[in-house]
N, C-alpha and C. Protein backbone atom coordinates (compact mmCIF):
# COMPACT_ATOMS: atom_id res chain seq x y z
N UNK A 1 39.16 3.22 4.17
CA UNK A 1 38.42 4.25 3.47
C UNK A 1 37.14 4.54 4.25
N UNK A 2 36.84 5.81 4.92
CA UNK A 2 35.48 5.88 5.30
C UNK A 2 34.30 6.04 4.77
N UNK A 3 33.29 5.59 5.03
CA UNK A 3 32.12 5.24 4.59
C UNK A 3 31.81 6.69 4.07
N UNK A 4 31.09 7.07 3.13
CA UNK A 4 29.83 8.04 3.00
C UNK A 4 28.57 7.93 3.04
N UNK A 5 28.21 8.74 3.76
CA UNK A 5 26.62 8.27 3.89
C UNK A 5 25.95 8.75 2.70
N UNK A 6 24.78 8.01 2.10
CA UNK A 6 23.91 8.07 1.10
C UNK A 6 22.77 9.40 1.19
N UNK A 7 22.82 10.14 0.35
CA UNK A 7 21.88 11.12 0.89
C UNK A 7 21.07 10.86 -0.27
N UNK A 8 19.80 11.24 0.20
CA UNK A 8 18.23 10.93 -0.93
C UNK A 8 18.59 11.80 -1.85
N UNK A 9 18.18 11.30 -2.91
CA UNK A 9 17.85 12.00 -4.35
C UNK A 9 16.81 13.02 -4.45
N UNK A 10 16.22 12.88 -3.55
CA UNK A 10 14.72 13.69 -2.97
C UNK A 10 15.31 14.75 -2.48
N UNK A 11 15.57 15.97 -2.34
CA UNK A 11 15.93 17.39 -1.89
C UNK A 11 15.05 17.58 -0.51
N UNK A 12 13.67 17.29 -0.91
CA UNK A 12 12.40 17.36 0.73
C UNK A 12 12.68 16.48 1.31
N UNK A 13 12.82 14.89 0.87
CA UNK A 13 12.82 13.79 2.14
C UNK A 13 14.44 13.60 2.76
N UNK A 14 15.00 14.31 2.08
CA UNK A 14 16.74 14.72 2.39
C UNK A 14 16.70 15.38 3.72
N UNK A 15 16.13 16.46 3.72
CA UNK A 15 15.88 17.49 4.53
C UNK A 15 14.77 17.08 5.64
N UNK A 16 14.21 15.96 5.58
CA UNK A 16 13.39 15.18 6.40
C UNK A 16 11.64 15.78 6.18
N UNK A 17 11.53 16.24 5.21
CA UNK A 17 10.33 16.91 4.74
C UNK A 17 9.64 15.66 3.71
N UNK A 18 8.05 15.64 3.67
CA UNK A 18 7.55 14.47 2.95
C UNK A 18 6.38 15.59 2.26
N UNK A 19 6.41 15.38 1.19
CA UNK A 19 4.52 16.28 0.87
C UNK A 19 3.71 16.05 1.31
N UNK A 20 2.92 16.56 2.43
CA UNK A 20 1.37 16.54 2.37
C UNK A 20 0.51 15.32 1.68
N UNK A 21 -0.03 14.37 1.87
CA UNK A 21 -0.90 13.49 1.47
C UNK A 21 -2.15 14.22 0.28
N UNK A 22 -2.34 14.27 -0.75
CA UNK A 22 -3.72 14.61 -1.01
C UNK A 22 -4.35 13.68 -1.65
N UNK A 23 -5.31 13.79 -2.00
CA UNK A 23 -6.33 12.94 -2.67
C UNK A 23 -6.16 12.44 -3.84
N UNK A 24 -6.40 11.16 -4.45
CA UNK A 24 -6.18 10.83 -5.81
C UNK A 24 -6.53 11.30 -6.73
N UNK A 25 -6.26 11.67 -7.78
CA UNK A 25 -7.11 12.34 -9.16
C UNK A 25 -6.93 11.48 -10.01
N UNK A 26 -7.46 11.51 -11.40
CA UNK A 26 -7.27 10.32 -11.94
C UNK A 26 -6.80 11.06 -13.84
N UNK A 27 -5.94 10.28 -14.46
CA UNK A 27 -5.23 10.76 -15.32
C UNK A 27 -5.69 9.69 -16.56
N UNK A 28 -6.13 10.23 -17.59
CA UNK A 28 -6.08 9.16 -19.12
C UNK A 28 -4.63 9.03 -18.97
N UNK A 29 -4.41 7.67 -19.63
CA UNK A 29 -2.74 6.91 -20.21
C UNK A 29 -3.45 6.24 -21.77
N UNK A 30 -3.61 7.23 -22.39
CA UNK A 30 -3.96 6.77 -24.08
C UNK A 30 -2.69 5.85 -24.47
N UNK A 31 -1.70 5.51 -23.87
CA UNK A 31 -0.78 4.57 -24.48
C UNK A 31 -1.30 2.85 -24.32
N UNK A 32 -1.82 2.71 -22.81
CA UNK A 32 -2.36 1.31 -22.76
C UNK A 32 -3.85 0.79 -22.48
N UNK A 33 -4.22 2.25 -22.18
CA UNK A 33 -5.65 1.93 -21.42
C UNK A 33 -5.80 2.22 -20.28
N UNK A 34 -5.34 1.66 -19.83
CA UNK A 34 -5.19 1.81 -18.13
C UNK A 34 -5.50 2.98 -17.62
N UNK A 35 -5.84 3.12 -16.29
CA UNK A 35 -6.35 4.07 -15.09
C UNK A 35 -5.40 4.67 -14.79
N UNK A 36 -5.13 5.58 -14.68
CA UNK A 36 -3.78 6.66 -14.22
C UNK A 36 -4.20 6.91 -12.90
N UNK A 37 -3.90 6.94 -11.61
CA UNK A 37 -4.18 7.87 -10.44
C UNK A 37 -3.06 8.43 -9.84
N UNK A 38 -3.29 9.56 -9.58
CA UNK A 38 -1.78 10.22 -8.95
C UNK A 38 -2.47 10.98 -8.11
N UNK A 39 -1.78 11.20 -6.64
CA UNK A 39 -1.82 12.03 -5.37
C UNK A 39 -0.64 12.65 -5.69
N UNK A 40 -0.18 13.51 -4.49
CA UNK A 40 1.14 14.23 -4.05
C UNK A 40 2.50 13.53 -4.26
N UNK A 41 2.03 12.05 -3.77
CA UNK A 41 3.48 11.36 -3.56
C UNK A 41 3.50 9.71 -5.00
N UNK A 42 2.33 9.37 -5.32
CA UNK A 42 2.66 8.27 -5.51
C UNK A 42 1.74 8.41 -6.97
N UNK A 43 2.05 7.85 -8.41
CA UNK A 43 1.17 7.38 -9.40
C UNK A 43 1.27 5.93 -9.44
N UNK A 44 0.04 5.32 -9.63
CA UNK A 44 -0.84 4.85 -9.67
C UNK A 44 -1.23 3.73 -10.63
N UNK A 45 -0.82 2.58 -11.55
CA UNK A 45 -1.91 1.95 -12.93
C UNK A 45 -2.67 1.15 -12.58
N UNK A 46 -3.91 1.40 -13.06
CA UNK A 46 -4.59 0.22 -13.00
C UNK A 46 -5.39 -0.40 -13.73
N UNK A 47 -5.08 -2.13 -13.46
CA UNK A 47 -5.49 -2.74 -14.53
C UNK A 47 -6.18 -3.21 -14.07
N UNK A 48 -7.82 -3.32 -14.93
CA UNK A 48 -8.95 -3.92 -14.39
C UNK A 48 -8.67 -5.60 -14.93
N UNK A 49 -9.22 -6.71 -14.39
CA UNK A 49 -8.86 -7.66 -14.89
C UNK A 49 -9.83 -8.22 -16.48
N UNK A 50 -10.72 -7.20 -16.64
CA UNK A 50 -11.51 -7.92 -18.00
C UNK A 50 -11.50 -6.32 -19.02
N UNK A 51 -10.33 -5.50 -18.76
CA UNK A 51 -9.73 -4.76 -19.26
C UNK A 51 -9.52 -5.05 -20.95
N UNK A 52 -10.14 -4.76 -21.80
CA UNK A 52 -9.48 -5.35 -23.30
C UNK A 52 -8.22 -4.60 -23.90
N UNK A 53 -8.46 -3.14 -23.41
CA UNK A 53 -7.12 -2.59 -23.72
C UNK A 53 -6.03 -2.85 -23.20
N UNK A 54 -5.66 -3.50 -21.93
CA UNK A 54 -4.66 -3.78 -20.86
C UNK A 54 -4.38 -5.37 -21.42
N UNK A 55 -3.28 -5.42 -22.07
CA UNK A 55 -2.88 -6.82 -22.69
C UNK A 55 -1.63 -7.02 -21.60
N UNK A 56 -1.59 -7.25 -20.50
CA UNK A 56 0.03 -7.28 -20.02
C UNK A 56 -0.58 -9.15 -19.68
N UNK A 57 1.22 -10.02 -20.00
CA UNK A 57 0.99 -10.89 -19.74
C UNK A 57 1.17 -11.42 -18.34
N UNK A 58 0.31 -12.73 -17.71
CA UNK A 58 1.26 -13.20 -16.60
C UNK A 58 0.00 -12.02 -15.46
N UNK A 59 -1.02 -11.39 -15.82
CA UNK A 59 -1.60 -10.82 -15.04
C UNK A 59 -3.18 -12.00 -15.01
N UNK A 60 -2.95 -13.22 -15.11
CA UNK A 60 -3.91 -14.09 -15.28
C UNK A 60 -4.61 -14.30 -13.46
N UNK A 61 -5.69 -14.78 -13.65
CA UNK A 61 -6.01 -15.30 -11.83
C UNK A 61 -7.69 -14.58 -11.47
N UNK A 62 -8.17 -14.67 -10.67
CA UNK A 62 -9.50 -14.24 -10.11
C UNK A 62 -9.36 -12.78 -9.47
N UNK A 63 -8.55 -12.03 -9.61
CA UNK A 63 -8.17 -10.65 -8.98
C UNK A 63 -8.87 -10.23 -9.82
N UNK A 64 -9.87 -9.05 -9.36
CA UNK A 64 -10.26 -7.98 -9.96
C UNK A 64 -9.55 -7.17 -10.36
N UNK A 65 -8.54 -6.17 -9.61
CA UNK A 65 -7.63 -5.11 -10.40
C UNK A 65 -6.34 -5.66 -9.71
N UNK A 66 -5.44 -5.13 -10.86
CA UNK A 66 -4.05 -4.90 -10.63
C UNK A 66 -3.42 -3.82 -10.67
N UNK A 67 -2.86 -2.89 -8.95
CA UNK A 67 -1.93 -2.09 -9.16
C UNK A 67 -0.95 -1.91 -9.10
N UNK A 68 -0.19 -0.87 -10.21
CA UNK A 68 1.46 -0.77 -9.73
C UNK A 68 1.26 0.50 -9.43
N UNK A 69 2.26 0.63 -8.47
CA UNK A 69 2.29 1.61 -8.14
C UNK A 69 4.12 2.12 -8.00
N UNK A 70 4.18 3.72 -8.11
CA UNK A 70 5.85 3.73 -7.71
C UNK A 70 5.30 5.70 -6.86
N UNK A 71 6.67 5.81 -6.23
CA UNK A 71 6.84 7.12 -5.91
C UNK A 71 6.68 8.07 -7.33
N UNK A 72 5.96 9.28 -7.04
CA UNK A 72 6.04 10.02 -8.14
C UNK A 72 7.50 10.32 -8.52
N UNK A 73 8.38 10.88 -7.28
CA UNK A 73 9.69 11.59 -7.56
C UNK A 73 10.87 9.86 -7.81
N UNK A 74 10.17 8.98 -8.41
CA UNK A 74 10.98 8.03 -8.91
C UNK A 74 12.32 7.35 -8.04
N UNK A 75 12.57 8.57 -6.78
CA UNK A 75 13.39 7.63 -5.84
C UNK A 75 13.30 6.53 -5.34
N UNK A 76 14.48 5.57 -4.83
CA UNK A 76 14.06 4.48 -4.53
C UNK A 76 14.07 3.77 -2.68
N UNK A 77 13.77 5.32 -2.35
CA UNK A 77 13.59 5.32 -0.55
C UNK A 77 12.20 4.16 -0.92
N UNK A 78 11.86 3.64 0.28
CA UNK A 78 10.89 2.42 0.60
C UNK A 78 9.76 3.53 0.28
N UNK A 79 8.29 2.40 0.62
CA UNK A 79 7.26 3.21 0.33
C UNK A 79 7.07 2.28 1.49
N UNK A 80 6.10 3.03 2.44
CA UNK A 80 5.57 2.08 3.77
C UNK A 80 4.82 1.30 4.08
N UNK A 81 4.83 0.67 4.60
CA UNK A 81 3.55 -0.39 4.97
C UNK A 81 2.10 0.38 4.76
N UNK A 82 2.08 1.58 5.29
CA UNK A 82 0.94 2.13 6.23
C UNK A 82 0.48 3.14 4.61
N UNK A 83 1.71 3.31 3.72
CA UNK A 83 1.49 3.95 2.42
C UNK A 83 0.50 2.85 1.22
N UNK A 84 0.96 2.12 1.40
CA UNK A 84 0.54 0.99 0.49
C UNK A 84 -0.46 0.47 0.71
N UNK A 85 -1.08 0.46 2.19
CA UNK A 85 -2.38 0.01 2.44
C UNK A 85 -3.44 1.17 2.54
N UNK A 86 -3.10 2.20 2.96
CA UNK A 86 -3.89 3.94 2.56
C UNK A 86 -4.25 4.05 0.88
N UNK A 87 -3.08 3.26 0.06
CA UNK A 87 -3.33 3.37 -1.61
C UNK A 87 -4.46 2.41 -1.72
N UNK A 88 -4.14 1.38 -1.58
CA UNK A 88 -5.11 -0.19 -1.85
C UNK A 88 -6.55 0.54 -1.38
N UNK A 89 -7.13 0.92 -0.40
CA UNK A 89 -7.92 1.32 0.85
C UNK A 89 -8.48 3.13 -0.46
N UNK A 90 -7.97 3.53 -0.80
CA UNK A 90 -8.40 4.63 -1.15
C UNK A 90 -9.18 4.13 -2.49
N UNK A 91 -8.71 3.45 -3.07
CA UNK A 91 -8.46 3.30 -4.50
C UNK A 91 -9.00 2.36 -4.67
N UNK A 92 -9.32 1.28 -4.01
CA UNK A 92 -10.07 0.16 -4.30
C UNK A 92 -11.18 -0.15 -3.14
N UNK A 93 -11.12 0.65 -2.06
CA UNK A 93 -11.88 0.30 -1.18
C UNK A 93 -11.11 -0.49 0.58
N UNK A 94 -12.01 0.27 1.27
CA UNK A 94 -11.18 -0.40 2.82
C UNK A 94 -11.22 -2.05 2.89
N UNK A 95 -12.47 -2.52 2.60
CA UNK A 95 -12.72 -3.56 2.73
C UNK A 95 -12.19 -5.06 1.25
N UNK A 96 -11.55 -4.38 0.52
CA UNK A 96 -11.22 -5.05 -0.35
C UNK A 96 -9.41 -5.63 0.44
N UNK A 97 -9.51 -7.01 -0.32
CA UNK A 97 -8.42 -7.98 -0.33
C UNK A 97 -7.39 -7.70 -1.27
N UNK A 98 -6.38 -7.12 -0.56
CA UNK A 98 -5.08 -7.34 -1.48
C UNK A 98 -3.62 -8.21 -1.08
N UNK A 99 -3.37 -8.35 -2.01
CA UNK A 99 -1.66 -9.04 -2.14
C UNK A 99 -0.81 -8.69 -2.80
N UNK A 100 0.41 -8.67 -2.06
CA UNK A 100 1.97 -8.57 -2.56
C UNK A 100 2.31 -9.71 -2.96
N UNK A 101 2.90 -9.96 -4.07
CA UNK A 101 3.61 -10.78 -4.30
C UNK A 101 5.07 -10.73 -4.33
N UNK A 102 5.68 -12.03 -3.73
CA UNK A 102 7.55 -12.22 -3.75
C UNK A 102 7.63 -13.52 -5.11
N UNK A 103 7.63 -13.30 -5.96
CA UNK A 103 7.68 -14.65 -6.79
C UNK A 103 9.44 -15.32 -6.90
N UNK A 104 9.22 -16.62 -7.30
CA UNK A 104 10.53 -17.53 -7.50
C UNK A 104 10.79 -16.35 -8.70
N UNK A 105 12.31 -16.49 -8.02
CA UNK A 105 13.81 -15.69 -8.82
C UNK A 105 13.69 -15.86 -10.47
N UNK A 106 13.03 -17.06 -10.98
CA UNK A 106 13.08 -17.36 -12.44
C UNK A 106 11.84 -16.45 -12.93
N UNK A 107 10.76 -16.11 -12.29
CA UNK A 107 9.75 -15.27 -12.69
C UNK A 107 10.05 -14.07 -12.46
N UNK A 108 11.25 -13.67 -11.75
CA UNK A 108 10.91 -12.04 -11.42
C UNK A 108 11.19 -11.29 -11.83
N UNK A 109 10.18 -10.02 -11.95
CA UNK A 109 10.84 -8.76 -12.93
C UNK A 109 10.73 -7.57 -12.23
N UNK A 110 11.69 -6.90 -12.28
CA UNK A 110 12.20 -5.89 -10.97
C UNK A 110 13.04 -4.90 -11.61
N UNK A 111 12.31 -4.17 -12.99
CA UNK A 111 12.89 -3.31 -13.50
C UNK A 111 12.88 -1.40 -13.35
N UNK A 112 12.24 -1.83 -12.01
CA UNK A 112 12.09 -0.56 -11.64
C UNK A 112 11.67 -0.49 -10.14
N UNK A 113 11.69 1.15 -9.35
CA UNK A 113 10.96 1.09 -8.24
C UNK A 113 9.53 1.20 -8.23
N UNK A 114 9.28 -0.18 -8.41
CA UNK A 114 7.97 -0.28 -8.89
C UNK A 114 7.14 -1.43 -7.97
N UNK A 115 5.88 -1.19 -7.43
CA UNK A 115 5.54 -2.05 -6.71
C UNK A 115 4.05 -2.77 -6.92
N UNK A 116 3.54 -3.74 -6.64
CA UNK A 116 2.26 -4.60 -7.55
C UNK A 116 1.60 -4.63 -6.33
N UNK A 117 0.02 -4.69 -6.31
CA UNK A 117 -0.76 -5.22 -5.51
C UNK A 117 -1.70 -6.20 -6.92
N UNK A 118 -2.35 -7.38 -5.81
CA UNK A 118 -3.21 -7.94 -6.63
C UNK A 118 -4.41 -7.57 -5.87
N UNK A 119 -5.85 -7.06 -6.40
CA UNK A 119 -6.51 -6.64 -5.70
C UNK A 119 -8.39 -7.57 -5.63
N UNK A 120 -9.05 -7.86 -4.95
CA UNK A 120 -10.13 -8.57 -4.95
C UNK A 120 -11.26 -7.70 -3.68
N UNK A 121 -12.20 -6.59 -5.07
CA UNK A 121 -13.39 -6.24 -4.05
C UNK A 121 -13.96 -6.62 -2.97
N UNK A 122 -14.17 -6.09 -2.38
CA UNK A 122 -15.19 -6.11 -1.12
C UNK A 122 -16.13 -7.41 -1.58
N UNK A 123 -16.33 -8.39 -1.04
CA UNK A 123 -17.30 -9.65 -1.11
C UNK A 123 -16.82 -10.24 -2.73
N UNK A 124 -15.97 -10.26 -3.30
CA UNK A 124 -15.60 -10.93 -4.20
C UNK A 124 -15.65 -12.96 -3.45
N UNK A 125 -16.15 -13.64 -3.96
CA UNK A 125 -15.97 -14.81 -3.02
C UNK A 125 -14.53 -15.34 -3.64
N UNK A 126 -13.70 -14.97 -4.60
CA UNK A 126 -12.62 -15.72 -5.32
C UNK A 126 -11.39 -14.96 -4.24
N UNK A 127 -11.77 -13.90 -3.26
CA UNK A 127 -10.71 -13.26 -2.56
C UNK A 127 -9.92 -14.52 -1.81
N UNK A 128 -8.97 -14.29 -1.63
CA UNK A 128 -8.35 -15.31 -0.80
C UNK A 128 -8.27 -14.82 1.46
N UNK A 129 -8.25 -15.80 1.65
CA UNK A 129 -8.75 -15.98 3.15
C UNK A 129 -7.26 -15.52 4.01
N UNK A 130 -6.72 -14.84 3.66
CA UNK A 130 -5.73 -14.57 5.03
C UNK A 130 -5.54 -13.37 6.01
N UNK A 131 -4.71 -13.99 6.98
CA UNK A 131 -4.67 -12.74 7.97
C UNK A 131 -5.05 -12.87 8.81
N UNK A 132 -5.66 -11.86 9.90
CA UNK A 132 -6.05 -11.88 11.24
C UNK A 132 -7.70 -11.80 11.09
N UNK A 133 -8.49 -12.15 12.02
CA UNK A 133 -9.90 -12.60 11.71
C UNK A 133 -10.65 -12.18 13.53
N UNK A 134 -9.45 -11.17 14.39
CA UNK A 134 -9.85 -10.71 15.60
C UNK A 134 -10.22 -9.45 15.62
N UNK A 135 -10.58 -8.87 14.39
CA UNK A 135 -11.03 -7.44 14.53
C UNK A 135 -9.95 -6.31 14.19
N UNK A 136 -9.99 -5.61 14.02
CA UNK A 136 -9.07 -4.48 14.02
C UNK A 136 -8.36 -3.89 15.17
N UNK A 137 -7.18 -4.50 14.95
CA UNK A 137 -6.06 -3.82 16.15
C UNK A 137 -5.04 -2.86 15.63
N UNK A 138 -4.84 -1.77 15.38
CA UNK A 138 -3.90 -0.89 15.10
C UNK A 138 -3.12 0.07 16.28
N UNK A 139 -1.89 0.16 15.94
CA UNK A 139 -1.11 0.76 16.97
C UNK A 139 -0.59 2.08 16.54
N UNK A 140 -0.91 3.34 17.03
CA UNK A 140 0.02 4.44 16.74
C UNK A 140 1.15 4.72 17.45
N UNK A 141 1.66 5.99 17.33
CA UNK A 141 3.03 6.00 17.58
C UNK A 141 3.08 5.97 19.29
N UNK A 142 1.88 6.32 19.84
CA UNK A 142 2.08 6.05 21.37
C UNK A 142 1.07 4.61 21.52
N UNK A 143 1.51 3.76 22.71
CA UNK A 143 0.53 2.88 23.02
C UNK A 143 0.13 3.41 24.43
N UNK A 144 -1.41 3.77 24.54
CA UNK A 144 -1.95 4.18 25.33
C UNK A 144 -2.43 3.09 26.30
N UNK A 145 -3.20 3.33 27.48
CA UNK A 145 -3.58 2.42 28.09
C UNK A 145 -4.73 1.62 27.39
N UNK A 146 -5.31 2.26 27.07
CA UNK A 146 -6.83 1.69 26.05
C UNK A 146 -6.15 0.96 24.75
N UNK A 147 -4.98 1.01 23.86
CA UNK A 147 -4.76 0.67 22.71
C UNK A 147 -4.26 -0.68 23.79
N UNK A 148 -3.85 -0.73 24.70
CA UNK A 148 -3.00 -2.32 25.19
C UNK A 148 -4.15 -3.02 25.38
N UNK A 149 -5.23 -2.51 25.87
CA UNK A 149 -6.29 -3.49 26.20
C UNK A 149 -7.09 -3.74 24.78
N UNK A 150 -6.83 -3.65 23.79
CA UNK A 150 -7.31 -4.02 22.37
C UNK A 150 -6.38 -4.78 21.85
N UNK A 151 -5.11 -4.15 21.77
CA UNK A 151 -4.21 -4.57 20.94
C UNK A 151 -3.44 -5.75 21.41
N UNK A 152 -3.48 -6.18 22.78
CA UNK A 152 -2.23 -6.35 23.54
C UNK A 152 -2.48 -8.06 23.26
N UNK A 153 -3.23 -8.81 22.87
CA UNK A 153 -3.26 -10.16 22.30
C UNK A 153 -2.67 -10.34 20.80
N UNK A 154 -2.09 -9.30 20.24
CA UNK A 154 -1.67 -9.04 19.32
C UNK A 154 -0.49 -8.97 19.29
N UNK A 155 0.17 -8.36 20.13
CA UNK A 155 1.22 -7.56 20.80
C UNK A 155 2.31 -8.36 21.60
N UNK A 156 1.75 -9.11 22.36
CA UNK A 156 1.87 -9.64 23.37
C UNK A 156 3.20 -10.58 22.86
N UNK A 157 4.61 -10.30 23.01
CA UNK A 157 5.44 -11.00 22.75
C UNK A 157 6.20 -11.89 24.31
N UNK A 158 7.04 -12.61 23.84
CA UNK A 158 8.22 -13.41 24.82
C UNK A 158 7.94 -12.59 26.46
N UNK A 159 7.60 -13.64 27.33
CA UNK A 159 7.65 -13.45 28.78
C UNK A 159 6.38 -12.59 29.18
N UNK A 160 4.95 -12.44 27.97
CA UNK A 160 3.81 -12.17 28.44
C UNK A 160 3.85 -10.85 28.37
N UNK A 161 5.10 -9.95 27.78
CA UNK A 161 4.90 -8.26 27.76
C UNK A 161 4.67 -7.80 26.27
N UNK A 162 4.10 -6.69 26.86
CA UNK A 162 3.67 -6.19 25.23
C UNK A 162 5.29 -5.59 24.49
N UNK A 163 4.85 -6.01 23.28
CA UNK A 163 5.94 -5.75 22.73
C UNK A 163 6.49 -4.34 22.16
N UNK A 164 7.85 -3.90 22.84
CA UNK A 164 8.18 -2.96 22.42
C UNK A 164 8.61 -1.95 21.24
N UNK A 165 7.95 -2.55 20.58
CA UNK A 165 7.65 -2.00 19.13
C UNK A 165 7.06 -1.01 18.73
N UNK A 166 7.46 0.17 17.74
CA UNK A 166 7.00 1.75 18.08
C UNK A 166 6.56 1.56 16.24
N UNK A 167 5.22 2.72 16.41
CA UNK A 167 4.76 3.17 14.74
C UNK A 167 4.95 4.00 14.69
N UNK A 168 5.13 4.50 13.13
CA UNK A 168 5.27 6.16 12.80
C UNK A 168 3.35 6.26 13.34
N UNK A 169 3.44 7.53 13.42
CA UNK A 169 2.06 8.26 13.74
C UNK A 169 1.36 8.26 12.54
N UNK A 170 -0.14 7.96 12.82
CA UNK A 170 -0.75 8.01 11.40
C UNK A 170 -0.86 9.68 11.24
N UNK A 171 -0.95 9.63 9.56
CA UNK A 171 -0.81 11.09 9.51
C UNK A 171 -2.20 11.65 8.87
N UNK A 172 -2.69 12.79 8.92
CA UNK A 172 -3.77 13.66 8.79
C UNK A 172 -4.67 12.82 7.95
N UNK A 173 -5.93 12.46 8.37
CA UNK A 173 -6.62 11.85 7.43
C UNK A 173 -6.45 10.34 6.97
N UNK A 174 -5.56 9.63 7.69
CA UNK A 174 -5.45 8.46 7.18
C UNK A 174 -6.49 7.16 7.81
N UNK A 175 -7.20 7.82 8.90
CA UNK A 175 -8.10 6.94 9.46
C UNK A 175 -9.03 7.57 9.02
N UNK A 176 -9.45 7.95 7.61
CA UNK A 176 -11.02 8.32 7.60
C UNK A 176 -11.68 7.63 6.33
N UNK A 177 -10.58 6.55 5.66
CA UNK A 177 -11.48 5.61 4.93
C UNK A 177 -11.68 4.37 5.06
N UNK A 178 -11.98 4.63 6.43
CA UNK A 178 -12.55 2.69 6.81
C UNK A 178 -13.76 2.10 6.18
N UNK A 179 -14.27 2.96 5.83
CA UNK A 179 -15.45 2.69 5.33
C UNK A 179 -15.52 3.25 3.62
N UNK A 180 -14.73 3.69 3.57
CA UNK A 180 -14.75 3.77 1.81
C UNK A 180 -14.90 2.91 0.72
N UNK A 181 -15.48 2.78 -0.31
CA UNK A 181 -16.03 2.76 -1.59
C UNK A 181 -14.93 1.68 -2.63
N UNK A 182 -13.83 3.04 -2.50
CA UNK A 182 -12.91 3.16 -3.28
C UNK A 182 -13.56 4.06 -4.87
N UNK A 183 -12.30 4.65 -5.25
CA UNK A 183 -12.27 5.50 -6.28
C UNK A 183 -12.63 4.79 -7.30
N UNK A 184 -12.04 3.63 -7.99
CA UNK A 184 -11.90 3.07 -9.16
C UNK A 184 -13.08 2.28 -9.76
N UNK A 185 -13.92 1.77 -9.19
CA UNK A 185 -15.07 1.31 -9.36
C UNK A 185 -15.69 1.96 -9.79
C-alpha cells in the first residue's frame, strides 16, 4: 500500500506560507484569571505564581510565571526552538530564566498541543543555574566568517571542524529584544 503524505491542517503553512510575526496584545480570560496574550501565530496563559485567581494544581516551586502556550490555528506542526524563546523573551523579558519540562510518564499530561515554560525574572536569585555561561553565540542561516570566529568554540564538532549544521534565518525583528523588559510585568 503506498504511503500518503500528511498535508497540514493549516491551508498557509500547507502552501509553505507562515503569518507575519506581530506583537503581543493582551486579552481578559474572566474564566480563570489569568493573562491572555495573543500575537499572529501563538496564544498565550499566564500564570503569575502568587496569582489568587489561578488555582491550577502541581504549579508549586520558586518560578515566578507559568506559560502555556499553543499555536493559535490549534495545529499540531512543532512550534520552534527560536519561536518559544522570542515568546519567553517578549513576554517575560530577554534576560529572564526559563524551563521546559519532560516529566516521568506517571505525571504527564499531554492533552493537547499545548506547551509549558516555567519562568524566573531577570535577577530572581531562586532562578536555576544552567546552560552556557560564554556569552552569546547565535548562528543564522549563513555562517559567515565573523559568526565562526565567535561561534566556532561552540560549534566546533568531531575532527576540530565547525559543524555543519544550518538555521532557519531569524526573521524580521526577532533580534530586537535583547534587551527587553518583557510585557507581563
Amino acid at each position: 500500500m503506498p504511503k500518503t503524505r500528511r498535508r497540514s491542517g493549516n491551508p498557509a503553512k500547507a502552501a509553505g506560507h507562515q503569518e507575519p510575526w506581530t506583537p503581543f496584545a493582551r486579552h481578559q480570560n474572566t474564566t480563570t484569571g489569568e493573562q491572555v496574550w495573543q500575537n499572529s501565530r501563538y496564544t498565550v496563559l499566564v500564570a503569575t505564581r502568587h496569582d489568587r485567581s489561578v488555582r491550577w494544581a502541581g504549579l508549586e516551586g520558586t518560578h515566578d510565571v507559568h506559560l502555556s502556550f499553543r499555536r493559535r490555528d490549534r495545529q499540531p506542526e512543532p512550534i520552534t526552538w527560536r519561536d518559544i524563546q522570542r515568546i519567553k523573551s517578549e513576554l517575560c523579558g530577554s534576560e529572564a530564566e526559563a524551563m521546559e519540562c519532560f516529566p516521568a510518564e506517571s505525571r504527564l499530561i499531554d492533552g493537547s498541543n499545548q506547551r509549558h515554560l516555567w519562568v524566573w525574572r531577570a535577577g530572581n536569585p531562586d532562578a536555576p543555574q544552567l546552560g552556557w555561561y560564554s556569552g552569546r553565540a547565535v548562528l543564522d542561516e549563513v555562517l559567515t566568517d565573523t559568526d565562526a570566529t565567535t561561534v566556532a568554540p561552540l560549534v566546533i564538532v568531531h575532527g576540530g571542524k565547525l559543524s555543519n549544521a544550518r538555521q532557519n534565518p531569524f526573521e524580521d525583528g526577532a533580534d530586537t529584544n535583547l534587551s527587553h523588559k518583557g510585557v507581563i510585568w
